[in-house]
Protein backbone atom coordinates (compact mmCIF):
# COMPACT_ATOMS: atom_id res chain seq x y z
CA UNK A 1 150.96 76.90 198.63
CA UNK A 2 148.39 79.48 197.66
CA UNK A 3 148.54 81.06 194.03
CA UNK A 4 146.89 83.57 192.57
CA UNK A 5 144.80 82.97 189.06
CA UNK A 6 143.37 84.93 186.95
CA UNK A 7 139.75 84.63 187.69
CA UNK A 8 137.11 86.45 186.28
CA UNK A 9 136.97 88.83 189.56
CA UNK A 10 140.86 90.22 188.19
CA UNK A 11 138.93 90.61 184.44
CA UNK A 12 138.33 94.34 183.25
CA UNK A 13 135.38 92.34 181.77
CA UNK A 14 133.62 92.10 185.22
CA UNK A 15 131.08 94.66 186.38
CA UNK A 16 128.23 95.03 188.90
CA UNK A 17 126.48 91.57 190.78
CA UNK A 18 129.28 89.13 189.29
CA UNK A 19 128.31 89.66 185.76
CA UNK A 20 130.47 89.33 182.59
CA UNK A 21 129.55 92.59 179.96
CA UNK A 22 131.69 90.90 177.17
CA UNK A 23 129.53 87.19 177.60
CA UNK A 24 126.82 89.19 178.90
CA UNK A 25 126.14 86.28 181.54
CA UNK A 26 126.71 85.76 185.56
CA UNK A 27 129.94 84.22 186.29
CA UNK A 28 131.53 82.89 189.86
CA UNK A 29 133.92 83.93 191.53
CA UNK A 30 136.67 80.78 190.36
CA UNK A 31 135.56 81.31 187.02
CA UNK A 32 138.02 81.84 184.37
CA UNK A 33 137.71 82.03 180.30
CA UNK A 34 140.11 82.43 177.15
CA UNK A 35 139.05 86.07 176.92
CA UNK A 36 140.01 86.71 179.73
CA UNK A 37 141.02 90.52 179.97
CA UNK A 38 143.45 91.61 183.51
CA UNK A 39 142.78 94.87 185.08
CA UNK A 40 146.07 95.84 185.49
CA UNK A 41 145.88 98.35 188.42
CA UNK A 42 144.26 95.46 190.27
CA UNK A 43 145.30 94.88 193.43
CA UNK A 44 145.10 93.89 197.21
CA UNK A 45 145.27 97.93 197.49
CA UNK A 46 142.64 98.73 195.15
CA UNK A 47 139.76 100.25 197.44
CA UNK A 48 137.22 103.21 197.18
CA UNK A 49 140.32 105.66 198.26
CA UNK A 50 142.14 104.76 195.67
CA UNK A 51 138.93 104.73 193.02
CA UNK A 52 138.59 107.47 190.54
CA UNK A 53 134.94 107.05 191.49
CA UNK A 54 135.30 107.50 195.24
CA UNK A 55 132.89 110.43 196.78
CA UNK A 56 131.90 111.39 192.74
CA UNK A 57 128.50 111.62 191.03
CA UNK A 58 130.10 108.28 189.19
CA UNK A 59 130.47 105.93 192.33
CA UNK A 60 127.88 103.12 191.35
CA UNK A 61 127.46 102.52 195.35
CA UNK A 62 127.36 105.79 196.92
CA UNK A 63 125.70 105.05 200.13
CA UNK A 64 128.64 101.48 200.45
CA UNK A 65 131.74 103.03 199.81
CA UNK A 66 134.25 103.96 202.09
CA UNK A 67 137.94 103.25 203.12
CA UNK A 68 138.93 99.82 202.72
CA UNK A 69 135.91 99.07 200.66
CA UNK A 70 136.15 97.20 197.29
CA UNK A 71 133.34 96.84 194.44
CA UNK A 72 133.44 95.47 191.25
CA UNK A 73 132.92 99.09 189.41
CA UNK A 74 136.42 99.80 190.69
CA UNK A 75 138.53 102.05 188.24
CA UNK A 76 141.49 103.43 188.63
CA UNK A 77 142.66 107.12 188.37
């Protein structure tokens, strides 16, 4: 059976190339710590439409982002 965990990709914690701001260190993907922090709009839906960054001055990856697209700078509205 496949579960989900909370890795540090599902951690508010997590921003641009896989690194952790709170640790300030790379992490992998599986990785998981006690500080761990959910984002809780999160989701298999979360994408650039549904990012308050999307098509904005803010959007860390302008020239990436489109429908269906997910990035680790994802924030929600």
């Amino acid at each position: 059976m496949i579960k989900s965990v909370d890795s540090c990709l599902t951690c508010e914690n997590l921003v641009d190339s896989l690194k952790c701001s709170k640790h300030n260190l790379s992490v992998e993907i599986d990785n998981v710590c006690s500080d761990h922090s959910i984002k809780k709009a999160f989701s298999k839906l979360s994408d650039c439409l549904s990012c308050s960054n999307y098509k904005k001055v803010g959007c860390p990856n302008p020239g990436s982002s489109a429908p269906g697209m997910l990035c680790f700078s994802w924030s929600t509205y």
